[in-house]
N, C-alpha and C. Protein backbone atom coordinates (compact mmCIF):
# COMPACT_ATOMS: atom_id res chain seq x y z
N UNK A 1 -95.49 29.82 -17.49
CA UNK A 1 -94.33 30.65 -17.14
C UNK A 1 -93.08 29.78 -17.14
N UNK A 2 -92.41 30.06 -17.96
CA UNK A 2 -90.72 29.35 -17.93
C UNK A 2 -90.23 29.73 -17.36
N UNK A 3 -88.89 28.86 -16.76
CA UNK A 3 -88.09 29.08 -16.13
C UNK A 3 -86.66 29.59 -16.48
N UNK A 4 -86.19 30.58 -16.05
CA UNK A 4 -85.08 31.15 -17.18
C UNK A 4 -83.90 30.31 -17.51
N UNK A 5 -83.91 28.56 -16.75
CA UNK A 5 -82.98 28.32 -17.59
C UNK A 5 -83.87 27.13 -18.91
N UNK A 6 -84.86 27.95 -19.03
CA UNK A 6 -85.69 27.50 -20.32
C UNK A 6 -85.83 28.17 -21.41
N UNK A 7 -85.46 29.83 -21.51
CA UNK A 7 -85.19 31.07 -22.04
C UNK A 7 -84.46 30.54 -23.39
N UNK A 8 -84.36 30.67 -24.30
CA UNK A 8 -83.62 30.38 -25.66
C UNK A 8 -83.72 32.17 -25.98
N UNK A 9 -82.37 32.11 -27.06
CA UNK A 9 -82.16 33.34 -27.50
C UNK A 9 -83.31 34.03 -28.56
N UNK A 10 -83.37 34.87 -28.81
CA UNK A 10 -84.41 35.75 -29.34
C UNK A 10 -85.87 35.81 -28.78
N UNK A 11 -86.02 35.19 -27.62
CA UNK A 11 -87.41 34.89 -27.15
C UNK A 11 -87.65 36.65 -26.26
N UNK A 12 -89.49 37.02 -26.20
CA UNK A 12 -89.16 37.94 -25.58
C UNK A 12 -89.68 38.04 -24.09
N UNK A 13 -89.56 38.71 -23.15
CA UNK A 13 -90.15 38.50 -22.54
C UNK A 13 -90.32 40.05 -21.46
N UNK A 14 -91.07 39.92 -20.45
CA UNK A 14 -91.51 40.86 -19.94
C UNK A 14 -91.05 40.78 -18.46
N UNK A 15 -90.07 42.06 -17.97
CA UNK A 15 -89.37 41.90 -16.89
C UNK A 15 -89.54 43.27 -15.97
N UNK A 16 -89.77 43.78 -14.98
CA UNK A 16 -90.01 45.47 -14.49
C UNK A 16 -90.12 45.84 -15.33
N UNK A 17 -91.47 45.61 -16.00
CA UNK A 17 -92.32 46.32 -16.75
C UNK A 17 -91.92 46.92 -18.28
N UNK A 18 -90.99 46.24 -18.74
CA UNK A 18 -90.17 46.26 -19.90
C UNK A 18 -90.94 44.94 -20.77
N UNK A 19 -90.75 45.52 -21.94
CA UNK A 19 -90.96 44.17 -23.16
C UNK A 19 -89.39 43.79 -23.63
N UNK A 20 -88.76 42.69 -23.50
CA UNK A 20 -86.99 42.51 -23.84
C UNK A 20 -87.24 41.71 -24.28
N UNK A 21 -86.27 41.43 -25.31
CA UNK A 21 -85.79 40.41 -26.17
C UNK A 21 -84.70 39.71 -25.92
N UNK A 22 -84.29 38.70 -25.85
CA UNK A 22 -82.93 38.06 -25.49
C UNK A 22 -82.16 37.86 -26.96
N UNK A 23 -80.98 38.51 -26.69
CA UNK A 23 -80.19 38.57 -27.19
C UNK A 23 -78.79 37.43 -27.36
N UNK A 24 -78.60 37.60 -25.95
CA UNK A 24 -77.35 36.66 -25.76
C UNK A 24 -77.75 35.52 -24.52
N UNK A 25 -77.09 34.87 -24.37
CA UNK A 25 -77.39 33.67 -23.15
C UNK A 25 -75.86 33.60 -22.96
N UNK A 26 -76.02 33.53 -21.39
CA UNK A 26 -74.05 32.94 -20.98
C UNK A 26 -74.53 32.65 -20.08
N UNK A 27 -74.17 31.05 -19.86
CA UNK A 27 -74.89 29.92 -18.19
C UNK A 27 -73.32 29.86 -17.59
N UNK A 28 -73.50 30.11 -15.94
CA UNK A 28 -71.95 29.99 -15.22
C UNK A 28 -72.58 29.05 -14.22
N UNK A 29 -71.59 28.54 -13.38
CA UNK A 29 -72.11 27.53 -12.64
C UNK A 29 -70.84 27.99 -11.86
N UNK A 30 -71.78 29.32 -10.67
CA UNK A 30 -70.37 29.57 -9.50
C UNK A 30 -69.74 28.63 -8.73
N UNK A 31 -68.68 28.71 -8.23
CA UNK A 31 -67.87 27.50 -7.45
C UNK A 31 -68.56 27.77 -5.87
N UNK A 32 -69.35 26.75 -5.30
CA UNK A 32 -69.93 27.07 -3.67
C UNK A 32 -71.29 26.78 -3.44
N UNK A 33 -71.54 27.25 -4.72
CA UNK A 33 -73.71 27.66 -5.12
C UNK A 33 -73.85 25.98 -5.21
N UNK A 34 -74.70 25.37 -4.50
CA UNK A 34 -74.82 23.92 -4.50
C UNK A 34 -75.61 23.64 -5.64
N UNK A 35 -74.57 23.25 -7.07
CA UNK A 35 -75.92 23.37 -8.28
C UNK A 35 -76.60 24.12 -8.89
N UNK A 36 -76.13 25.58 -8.39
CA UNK A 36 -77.07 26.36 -8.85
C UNK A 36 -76.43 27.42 -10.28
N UNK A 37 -77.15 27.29 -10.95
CA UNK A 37 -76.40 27.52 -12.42
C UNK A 37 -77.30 28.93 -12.25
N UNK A 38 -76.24 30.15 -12.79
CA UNK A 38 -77.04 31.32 -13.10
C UNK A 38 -76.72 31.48 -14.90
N UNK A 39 -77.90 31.90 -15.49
CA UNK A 39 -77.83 32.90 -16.40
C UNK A 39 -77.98 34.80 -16.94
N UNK A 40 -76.97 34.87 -17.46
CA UNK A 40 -76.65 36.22 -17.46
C UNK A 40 -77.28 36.21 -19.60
N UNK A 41 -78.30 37.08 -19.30
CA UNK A 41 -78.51 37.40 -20.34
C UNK A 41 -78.71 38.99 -20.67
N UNK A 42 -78.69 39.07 -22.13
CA UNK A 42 -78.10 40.76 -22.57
C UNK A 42 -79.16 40.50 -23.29
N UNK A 43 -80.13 41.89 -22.96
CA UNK A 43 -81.70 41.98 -23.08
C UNK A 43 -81.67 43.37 -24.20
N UNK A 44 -82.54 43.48 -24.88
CA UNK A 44 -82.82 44.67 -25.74
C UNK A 44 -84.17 45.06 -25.14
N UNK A 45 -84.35 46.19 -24.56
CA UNK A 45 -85.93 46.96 -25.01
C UNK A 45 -86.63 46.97 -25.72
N UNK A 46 -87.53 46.67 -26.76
CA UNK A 46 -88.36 46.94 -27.63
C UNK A 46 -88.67 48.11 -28.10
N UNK A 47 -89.15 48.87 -27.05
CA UNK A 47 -89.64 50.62 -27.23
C UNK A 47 -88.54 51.42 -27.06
N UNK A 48 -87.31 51.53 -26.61
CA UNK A 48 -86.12 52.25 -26.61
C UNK A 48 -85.07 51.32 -27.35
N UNK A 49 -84.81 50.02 -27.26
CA UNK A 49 -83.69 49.52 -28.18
C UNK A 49 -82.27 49.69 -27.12
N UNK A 50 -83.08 50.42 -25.78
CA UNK A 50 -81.81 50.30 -25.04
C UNK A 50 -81.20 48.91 -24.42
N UNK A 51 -79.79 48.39 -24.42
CA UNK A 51 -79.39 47.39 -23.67
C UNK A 51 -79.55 46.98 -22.33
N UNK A 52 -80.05 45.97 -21.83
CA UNK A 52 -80.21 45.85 -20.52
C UNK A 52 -79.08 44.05 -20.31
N UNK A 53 -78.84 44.41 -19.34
CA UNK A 53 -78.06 42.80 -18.78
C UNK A 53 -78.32 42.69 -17.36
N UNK A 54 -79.04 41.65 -17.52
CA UNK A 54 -80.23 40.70 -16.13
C UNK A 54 -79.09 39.17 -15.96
N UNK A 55 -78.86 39.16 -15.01
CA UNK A 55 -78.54 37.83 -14.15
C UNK A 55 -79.76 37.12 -13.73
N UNK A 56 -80.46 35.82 -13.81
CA UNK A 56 -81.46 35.06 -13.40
C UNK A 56 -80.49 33.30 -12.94
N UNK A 57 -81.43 33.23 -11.49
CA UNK A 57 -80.91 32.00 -11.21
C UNK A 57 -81.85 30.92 -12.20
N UNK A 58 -81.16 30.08 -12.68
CA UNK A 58 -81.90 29.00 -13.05
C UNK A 58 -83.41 28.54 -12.61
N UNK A 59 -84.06 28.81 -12.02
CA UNK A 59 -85.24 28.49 -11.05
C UNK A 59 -85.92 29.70 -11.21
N UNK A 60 -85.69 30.66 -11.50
CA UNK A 60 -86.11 31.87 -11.63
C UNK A 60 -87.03 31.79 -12.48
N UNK A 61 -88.86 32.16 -12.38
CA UNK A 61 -89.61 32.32 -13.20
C UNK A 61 -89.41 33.41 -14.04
N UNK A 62 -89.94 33.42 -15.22
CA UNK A 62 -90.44 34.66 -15.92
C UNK A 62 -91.38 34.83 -17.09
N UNK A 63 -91.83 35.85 -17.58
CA UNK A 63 -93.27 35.30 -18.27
C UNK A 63 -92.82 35.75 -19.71
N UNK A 64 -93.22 35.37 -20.39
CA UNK A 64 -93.18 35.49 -21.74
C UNK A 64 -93.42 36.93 -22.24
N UNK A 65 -93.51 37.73 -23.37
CA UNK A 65 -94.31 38.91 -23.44
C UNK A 65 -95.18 38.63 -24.96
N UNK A 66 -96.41 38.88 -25.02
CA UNK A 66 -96.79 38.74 -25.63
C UNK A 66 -96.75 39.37 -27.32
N UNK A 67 -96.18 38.22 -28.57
CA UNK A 67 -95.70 38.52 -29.29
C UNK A 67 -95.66 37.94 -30.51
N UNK A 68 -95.95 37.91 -31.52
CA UNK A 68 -96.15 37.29 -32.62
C UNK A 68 -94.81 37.62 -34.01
N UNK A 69 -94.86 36.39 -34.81
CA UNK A 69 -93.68 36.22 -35.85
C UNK A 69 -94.80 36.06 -37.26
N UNK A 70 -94.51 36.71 -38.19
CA UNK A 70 -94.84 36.54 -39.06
C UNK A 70 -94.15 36.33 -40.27
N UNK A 71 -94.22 35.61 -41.20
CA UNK A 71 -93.65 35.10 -41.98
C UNK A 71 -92.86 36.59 -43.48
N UNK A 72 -92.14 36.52 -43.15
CA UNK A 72 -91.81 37.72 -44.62
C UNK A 72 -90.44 37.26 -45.05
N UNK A 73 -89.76 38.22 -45.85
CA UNK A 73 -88.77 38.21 -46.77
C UNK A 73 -88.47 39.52 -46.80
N UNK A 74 -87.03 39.81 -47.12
CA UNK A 74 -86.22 41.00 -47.26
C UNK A 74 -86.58 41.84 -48.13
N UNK A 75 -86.53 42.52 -48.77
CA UNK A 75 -87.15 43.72 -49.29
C UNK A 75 -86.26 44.68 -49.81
N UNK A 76 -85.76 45.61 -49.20
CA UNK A 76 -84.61 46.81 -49.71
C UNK A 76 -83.87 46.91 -48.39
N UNK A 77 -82.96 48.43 -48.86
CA UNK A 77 -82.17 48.97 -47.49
C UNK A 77 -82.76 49.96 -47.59
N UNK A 78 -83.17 50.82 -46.44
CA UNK A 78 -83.49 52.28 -46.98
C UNK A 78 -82.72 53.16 -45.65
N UNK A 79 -81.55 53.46 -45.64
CA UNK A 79 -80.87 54.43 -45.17
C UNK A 79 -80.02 53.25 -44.05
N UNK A 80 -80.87 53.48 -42.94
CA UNK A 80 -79.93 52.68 -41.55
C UNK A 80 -81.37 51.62 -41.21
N UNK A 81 -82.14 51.78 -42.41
CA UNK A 81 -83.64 51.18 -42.06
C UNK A 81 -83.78 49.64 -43.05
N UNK A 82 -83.71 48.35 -42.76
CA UNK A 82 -83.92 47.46 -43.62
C UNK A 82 -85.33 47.08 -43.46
N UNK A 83 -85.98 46.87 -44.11
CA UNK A 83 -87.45 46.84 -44.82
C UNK A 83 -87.90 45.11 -45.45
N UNK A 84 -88.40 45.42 -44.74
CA UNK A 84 -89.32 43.17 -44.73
C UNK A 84 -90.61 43.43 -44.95
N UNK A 85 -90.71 42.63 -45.90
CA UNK A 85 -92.39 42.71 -46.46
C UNK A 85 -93.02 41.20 -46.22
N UNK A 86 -94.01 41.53 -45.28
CA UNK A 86 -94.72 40.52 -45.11
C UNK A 86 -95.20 39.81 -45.97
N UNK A 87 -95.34 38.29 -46.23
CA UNK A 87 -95.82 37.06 -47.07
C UNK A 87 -97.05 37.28 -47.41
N UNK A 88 -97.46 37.34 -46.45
CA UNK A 88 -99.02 37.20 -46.45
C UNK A 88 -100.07 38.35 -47.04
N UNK A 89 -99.78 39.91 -46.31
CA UNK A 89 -100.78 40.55 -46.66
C UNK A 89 -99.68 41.94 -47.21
N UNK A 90 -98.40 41.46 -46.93
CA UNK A 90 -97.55 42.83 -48.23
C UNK A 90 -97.38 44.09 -47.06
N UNK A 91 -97.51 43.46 -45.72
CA UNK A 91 -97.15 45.00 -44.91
C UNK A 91 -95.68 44.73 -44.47
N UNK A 92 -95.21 46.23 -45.12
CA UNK A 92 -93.68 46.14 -45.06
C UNK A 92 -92.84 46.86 -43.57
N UNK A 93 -92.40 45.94 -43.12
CA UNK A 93 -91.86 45.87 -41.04
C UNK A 93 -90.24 46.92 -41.94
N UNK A 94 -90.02 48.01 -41.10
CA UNK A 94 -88.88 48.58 -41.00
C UNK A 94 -87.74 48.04 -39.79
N UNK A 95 -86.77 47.95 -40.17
CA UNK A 95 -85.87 47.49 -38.61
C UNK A 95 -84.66 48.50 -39.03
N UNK A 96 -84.51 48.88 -37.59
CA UNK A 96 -83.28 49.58 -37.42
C UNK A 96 -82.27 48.34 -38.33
N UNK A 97 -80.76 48.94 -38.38
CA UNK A 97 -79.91 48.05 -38.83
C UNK A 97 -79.21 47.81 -37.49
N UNK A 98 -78.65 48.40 -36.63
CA UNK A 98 -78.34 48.40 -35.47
C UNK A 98 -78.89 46.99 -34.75
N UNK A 99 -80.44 47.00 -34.86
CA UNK A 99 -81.10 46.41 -33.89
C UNK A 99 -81.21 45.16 -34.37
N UNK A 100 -80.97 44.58 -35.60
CA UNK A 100 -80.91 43.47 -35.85
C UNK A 100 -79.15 43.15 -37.35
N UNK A 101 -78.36 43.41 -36.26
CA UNK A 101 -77.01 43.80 -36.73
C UNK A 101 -76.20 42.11 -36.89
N UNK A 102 -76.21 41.47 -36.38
CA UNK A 102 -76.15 40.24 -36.22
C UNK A 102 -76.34 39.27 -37.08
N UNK A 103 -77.94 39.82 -37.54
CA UNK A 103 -78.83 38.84 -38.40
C UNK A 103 -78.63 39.11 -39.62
N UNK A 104 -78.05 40.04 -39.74
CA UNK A 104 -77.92 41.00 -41.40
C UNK A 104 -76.67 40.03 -41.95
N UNK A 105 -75.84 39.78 -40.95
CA UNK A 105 -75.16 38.94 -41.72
C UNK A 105 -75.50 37.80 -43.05
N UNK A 106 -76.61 37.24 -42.37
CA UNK A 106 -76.98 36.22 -43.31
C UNK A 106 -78.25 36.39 -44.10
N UNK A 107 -78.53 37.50 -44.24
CA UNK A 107 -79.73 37.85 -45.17
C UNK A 107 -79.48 38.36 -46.54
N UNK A 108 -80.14 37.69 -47.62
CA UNK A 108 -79.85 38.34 -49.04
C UNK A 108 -81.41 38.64 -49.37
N UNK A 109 -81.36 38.93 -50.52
CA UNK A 109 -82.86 38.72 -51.50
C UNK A 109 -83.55 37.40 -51.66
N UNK A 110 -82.63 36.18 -51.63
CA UNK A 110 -82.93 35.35 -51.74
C UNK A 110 -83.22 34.53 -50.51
N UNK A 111 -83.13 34.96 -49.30
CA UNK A 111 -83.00 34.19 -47.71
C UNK A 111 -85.00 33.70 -47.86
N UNK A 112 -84.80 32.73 -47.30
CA UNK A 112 -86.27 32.24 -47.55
C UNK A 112 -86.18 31.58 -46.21
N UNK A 113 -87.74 31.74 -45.67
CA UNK A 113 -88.07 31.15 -44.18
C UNK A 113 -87.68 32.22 -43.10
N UNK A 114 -87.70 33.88 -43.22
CA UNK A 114 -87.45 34.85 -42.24
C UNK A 114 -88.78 34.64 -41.68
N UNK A 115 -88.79 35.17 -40.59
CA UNK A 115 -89.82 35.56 -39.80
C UNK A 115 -89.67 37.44 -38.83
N UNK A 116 -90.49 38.24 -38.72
CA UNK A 116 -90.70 39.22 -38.44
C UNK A 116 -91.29 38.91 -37.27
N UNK A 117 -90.14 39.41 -35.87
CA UNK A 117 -91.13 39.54 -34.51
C UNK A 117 -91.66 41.04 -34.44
N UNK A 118 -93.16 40.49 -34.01
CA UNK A 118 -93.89 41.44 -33.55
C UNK A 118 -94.17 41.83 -32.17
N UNK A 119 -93.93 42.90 -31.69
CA UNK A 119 -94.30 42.77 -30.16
C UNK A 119 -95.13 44.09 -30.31
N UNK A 120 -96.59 43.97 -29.51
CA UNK A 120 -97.60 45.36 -29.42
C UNK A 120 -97.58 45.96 -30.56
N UNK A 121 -97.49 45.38 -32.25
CA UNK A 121 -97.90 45.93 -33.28
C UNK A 121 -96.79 46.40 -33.91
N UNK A 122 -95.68 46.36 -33.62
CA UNK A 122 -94.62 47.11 -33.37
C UNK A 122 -93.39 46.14 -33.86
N UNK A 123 -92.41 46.13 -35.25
CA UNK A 123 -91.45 45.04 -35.34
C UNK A 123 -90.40 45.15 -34.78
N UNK A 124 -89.72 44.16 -33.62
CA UNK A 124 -88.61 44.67 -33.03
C UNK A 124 -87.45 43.72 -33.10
N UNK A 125 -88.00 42.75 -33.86
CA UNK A 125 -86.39 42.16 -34.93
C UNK A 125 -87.18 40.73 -35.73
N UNK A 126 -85.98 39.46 -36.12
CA UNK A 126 -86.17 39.05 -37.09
C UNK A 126 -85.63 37.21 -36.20
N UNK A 127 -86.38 36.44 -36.70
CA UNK A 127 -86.10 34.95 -36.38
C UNK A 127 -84.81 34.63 -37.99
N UNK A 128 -84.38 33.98 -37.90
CA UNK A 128 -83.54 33.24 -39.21
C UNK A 128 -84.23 31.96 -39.07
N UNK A 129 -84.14 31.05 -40.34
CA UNK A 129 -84.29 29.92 -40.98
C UNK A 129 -83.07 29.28 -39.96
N UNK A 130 -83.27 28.04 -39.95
CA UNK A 130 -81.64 27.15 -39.36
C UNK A 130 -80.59 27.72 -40.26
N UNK A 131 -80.79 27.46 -41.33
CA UNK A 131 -79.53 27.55 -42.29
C UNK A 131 -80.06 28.57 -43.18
N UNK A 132 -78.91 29.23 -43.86
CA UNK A 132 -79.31 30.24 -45.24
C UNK A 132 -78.37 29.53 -46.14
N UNK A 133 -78.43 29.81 -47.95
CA UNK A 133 -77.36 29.79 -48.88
C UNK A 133 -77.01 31.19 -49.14
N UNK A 134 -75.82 31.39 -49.33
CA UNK A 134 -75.02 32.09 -49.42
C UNK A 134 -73.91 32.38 -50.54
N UNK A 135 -73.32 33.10 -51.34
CA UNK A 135 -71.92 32.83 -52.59
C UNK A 135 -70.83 33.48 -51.19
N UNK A 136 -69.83 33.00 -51.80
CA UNK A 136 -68.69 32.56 -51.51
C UNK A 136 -67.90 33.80 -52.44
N UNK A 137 -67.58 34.90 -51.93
CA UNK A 137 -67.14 36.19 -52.51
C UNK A 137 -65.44 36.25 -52.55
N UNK A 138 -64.76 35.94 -51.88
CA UNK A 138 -63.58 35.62 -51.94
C UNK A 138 -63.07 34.79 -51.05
N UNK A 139 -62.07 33.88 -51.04
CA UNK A 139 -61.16 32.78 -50.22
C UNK A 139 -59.97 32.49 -51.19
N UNK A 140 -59.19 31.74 -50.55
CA UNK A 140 -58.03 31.24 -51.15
C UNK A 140 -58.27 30.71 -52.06
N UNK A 141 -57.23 30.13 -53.39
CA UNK A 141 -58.14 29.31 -54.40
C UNK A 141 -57.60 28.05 -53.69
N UNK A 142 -58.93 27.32 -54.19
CA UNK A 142 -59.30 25.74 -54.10
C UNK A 142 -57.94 24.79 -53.80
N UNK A 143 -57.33 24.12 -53.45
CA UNK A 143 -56.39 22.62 -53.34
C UNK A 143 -57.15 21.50 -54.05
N UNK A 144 -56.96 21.23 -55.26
CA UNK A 144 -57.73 19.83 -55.75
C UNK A 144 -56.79 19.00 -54.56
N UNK A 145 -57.35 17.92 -54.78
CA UNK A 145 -57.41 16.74 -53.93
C UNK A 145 -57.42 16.87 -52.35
N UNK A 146 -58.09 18.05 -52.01
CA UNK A 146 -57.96 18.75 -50.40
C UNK A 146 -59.08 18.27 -49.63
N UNK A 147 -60.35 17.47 -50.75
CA UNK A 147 -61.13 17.01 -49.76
C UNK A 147 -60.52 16.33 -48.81
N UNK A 148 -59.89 15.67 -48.54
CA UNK A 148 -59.68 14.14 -47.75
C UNK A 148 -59.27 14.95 -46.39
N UNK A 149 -58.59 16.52 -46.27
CA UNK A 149 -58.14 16.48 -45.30
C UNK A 149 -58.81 17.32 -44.31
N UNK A 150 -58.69 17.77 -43.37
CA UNK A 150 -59.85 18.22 -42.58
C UNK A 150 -59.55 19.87 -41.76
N UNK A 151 -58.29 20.16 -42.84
CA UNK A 151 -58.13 21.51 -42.59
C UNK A 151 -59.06 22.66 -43.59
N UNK A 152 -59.39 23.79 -43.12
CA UNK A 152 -60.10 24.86 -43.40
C UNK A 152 -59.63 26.19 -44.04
N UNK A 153 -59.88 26.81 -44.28
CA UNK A 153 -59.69 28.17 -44.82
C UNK A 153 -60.77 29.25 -44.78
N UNK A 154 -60.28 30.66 -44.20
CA UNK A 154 -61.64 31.70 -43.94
C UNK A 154 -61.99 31.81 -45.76
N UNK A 155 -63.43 32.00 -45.55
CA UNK A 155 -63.94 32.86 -46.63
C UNK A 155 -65.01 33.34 -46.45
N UNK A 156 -65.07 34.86 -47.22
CA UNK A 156 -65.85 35.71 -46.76
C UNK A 156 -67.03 35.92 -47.99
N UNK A 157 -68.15 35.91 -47.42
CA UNK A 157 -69.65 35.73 -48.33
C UNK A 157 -70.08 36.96 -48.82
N UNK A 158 -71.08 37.14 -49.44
CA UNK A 158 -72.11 38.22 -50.01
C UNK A 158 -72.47 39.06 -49.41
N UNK A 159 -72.67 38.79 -48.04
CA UNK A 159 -73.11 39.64 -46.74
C UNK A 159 -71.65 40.29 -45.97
N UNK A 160 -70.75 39.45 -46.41
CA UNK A 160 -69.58 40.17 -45.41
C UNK A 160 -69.74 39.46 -44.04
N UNK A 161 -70.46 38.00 -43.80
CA UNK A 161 -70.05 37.16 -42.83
C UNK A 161 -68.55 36.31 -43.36
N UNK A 162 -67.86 35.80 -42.68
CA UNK A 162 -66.45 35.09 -42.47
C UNK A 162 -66.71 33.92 -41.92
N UNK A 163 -66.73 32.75 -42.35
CA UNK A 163 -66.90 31.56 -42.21
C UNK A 163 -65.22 30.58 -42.62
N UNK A 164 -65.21 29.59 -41.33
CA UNK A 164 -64.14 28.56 -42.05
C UNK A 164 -64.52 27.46 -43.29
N UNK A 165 -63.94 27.49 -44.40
CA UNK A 165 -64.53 26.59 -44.94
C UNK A 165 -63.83 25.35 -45.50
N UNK A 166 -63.78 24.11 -45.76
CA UNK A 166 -63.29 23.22 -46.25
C UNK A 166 -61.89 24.01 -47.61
N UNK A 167 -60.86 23.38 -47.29
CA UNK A 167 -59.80 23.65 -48.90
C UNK A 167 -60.40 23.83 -50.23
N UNK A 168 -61.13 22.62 -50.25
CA UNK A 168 -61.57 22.26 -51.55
C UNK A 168 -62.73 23.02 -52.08
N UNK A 169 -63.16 24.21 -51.11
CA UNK A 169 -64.12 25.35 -51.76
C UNK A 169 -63.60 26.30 -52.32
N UNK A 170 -64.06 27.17 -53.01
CA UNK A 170 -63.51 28.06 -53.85
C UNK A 170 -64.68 29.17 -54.09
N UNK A 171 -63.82 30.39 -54.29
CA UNK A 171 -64.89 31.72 -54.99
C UNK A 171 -66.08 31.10 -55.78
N UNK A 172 -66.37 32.36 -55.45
CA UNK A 172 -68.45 31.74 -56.24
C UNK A 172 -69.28 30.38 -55.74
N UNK A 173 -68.81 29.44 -55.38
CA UNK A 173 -69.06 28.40 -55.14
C UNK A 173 -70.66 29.26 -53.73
N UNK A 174 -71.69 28.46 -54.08
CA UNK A 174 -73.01 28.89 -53.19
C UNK A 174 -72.74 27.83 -52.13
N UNK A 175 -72.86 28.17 -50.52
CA UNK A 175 -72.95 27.23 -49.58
C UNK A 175 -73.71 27.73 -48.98
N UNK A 176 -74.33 26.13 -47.41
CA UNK A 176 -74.93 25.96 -46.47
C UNK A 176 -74.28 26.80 -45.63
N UNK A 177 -74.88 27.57 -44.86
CA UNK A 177 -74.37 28.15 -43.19
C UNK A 177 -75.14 27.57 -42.17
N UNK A 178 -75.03 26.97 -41.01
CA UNK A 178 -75.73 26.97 -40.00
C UNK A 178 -75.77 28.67 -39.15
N UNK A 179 -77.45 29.46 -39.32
CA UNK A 179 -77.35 30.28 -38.76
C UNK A 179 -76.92 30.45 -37.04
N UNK A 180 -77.38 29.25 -36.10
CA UNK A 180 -77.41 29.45 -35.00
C UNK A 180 -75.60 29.40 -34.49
N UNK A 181 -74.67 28.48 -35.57
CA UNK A 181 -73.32 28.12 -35.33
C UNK A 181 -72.74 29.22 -35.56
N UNK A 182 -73.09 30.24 -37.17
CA UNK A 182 -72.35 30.63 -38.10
C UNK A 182 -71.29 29.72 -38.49
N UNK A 183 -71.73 28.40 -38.61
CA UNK A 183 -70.36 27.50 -39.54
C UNK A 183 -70.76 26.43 -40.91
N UNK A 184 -69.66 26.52 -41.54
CA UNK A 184 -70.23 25.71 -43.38
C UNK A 184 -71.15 24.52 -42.59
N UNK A 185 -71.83 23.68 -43.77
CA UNK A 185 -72.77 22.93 -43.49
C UNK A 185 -72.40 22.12 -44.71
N UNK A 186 -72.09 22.58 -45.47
CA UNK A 186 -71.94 22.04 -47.08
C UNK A 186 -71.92 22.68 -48.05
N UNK A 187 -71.84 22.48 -49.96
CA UNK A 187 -72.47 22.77 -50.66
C UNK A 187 -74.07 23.02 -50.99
N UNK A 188 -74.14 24.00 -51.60
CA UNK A 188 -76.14 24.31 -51.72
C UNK A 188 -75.74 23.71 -52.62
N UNK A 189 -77.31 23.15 -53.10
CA UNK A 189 -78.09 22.42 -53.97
C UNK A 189 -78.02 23.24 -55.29
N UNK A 190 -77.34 22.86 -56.47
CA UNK A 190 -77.44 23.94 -57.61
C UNK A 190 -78.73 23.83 -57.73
């Protein structure tokens, strides 16, 4: 049993009798509380998808819920429904778009290393890879000789995420994202 300030985001766990997923993490450290750091996390339901937001003191146990990730890849859109087909044996997980709205940012055809959480048989969202590649759909054009300096420019990707990126990038150009940052990482590997 972890302690909730051991909780990492997307983990799920089981709270008054709910299966939740963590969504968000925000640690405060009130002025008075001798040390005592609370976290406020913004929980999803599994079986309703309804929002819940739980305060836990740091010290606060809680148990895991039992839940499995399986390895897949993106698939189609089919209405408000995106569709992941498992690696292994080809069973294709539906997800609301809603419910994994976030993650859609950085998913193409080509995103490799997804994982499909499973909770009670049931898919109720998606792990990311550290990083995805991505094209580079529009930005300013390029500054030759702009490497050297260490100012940025937005540009917006394939998915319709908005990233700052170095001057010296340009349209089309394929890059690194760090998923957990959302920030450049580099050029991909042609």
């Amino acid at each position: 049993m972890p302690k909730a300030s051991e909780i990492k985001k997307n983990a799920a766990i089981e709270h008054n009798g709910q299966v939740l997923i963590v969504r968000d993490i925000t640690r405060s450290v009130p002025q008075g509380r001798a040390g005592g750091s609370l976290y406020r996390m913004r929980l999803y339901d599994v079986v309703t998808g309804g929002k819940v937001d739980e305060t836990f003191k740091a010290e606060d146990m809680l148990n895991f819920a039992d839940l499995s990730r399986r390895p897949s890849m993106f698939s189609y859109i089919d209405g408000d429904e995106y569709v992941f087909m498992d690696n292994e044996d080809y069973t294709p997980y539906n997800l609301n778009k809603d419910a994994i709205s976030e993650e859609v940012l950085f998913i193409n055809e080509e995103t490799e290393g997804l994982s499909v959480i499973i909770v009670d048989d049931a898919p109720v969202g998606i792990d990311l890879p550290a990083s995805v590649e991505l094209v580079i759909t529009e930005t300013d054009p390029s500054i030759k000789g702009a490497s050297a300096s260490a100012r940025t420019k937005p540009a917006t990707l394939s998915t319709g995420l908005i990233v700052q990126v170095p001057e010296h990038i340009s349209t089309g150009d394929k890059i690194k994202i760090n998923t957990a940052e959302q920030k450049f990482m580099g050029r991909a590997d042609k």
